[in-house]
N, C-alpha and C. Protein backbone atom coordinates (compact mmCIF):
# COMPACT_ATOMS: atom_id res chain seq x y z
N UNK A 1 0.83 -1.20 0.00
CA UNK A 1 0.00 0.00 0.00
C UNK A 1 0.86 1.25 0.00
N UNK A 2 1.80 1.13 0.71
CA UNK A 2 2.83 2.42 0.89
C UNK A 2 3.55 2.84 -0.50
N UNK A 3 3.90 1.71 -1.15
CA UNK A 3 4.59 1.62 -2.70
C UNK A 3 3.78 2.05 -3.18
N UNK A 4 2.52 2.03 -3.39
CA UNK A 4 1.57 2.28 -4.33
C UNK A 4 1.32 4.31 -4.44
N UNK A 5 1.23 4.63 -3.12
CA UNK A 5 1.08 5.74 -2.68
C UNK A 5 2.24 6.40 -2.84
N UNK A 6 3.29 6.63 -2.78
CA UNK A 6 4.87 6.55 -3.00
C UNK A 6 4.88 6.77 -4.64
N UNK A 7 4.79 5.59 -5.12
CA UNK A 7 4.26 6.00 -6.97
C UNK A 7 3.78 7.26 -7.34
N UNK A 8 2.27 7.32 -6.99
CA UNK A 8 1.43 8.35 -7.12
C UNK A 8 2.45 9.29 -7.21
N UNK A 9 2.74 9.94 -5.84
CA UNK A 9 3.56 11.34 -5.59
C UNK A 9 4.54 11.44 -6.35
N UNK A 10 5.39 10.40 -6.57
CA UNK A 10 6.53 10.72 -7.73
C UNK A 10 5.85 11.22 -9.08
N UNK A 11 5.30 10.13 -9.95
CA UNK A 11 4.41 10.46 -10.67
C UNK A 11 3.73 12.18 -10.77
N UNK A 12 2.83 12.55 -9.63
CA UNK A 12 2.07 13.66 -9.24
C UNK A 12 3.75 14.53 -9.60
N UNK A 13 4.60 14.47 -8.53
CA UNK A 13 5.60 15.67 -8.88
C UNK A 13 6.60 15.34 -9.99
N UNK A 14 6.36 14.73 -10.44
CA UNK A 14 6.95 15.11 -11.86
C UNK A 14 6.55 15.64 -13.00
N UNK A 15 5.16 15.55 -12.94
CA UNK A 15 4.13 16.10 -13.96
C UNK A 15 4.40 17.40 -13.82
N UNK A 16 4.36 18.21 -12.38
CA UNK A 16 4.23 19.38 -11.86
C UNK A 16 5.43 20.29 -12.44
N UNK A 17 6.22 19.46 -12.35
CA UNK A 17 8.10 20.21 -12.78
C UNK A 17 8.45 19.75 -13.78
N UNK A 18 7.26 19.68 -14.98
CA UNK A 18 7.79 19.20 -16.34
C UNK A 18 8.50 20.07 -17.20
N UNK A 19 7.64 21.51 -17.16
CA UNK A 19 8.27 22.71 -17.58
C UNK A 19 9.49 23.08 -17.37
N UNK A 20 9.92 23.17 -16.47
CA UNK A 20 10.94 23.68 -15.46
C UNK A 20 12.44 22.91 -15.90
N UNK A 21 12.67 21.24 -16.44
CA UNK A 21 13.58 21.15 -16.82
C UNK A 21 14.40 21.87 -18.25
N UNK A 22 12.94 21.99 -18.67
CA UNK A 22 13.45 22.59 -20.25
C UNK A 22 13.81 23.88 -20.18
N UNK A 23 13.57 24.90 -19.15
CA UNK A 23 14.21 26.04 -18.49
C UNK A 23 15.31 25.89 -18.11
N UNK A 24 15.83 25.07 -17.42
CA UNK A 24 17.17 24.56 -16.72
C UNK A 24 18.40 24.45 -17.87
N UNK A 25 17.87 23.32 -19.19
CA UNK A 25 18.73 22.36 -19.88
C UNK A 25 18.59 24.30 -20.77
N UNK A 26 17.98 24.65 -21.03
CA UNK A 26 17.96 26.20 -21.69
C UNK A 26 18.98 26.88 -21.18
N UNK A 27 19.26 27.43 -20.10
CA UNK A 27 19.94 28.57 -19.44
C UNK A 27 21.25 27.72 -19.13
N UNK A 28 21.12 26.77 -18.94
CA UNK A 28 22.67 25.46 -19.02
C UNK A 28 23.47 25.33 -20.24
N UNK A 29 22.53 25.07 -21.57
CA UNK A 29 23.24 25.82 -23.09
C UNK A 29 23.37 26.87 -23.53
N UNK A 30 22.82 27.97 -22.66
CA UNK A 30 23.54 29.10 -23.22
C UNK A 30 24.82 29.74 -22.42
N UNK A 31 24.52 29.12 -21.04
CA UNK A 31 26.22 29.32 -20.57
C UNK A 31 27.04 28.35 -21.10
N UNK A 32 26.68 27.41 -21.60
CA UNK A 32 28.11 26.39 -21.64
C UNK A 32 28.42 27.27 -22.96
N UNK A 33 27.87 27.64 -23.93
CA UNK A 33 27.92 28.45 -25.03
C UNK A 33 29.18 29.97 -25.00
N UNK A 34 28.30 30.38 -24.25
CA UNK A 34 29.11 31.57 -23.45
C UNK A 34 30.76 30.93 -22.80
N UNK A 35 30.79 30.24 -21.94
CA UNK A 35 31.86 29.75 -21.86
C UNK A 35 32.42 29.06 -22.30
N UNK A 36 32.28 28.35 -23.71
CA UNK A 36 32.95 27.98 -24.99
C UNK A 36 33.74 29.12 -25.80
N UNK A 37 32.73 30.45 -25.82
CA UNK A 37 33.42 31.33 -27.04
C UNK A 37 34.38 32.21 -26.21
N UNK A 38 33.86 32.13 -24.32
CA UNK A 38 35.62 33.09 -24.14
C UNK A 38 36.46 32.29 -23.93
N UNK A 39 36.21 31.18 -23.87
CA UNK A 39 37.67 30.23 -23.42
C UNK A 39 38.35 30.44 -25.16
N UNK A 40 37.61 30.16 -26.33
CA UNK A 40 38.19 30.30 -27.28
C UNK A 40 38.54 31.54 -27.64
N UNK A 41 38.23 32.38 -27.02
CA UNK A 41 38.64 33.91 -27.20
C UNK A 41 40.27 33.90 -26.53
N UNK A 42 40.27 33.71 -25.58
CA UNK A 42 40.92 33.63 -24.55
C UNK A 42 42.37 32.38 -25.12
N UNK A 43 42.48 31.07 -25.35
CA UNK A 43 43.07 30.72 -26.13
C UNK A 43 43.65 30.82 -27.68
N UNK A 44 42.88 31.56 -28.39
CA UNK A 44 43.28 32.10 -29.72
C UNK A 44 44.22 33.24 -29.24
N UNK A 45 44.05 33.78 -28.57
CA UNK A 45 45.21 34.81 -28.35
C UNK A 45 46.70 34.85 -28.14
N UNK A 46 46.98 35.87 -28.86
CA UNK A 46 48.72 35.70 -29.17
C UNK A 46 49.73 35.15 -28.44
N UNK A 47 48.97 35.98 -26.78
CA UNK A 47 50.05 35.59 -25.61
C UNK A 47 49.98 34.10 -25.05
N UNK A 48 49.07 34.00 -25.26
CA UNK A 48 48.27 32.50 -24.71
C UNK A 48 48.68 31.86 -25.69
N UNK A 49 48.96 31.56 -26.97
CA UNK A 49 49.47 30.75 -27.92
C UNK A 49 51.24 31.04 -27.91
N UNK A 50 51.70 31.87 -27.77
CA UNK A 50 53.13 32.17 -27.67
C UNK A 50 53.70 31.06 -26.42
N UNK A 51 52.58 31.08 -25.46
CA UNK A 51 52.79 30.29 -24.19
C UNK A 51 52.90 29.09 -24.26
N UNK A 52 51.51 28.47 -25.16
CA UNK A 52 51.34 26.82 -25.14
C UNK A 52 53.06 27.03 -25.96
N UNK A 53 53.35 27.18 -27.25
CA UNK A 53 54.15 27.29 -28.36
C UNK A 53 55.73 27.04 -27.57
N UNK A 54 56.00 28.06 -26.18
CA UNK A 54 57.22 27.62 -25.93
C UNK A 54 56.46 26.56 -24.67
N UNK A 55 55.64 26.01 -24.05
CA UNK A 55 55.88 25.11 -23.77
C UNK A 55 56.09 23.95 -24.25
N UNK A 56 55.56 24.00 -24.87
CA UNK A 56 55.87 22.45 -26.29
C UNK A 56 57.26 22.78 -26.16
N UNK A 57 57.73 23.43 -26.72
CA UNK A 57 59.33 23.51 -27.25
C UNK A 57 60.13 23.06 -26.46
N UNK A 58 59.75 23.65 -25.13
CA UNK A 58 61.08 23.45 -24.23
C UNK A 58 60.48 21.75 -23.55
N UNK A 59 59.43 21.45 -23.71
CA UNK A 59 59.44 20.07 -23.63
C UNK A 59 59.61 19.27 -24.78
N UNK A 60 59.87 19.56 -25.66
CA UNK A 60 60.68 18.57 -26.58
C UNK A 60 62.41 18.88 -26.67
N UNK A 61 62.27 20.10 -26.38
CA UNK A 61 64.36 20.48 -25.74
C UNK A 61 64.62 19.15 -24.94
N UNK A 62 63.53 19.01 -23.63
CA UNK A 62 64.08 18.51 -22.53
C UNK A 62 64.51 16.63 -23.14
N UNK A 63 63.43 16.49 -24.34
CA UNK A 63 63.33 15.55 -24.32
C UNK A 63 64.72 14.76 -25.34
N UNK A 64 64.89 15.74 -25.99
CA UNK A 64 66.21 15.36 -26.99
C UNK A 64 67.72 16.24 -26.20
């Protein structure tokens, strides 16, 4: 009897907050969005590529 009743309410509140995920998974892709284009902002840049550029280097120095 308890399982049965238990059901219901899950059931009942999920119906209730059906809207509400597609709000969530919404405002979740437009930041991951947002923080896709400054990280790529942010990595395309000269100093930030000059950086990766001699780290590579001096780890292949170290390595030969």
């Amino acid at each position: 009897m308890f399982l049965k009743r238990r059901a219901r309410q899950l059931v009942r509140s999920a119906a209730a907050e059906e809207g509400f995920t597609t709000a969530e998974y919404a405002v979740g892709t437009v930041a991951a969005c947002g923080f896709g284009g400054l990280l790529y902002k942010v990595l395309t840049s000269d100093s930030i590529l000059e950086l990766i550029g001699d780290v590579i280097r001096k780890g292949f120095e170290f390595l030969f």
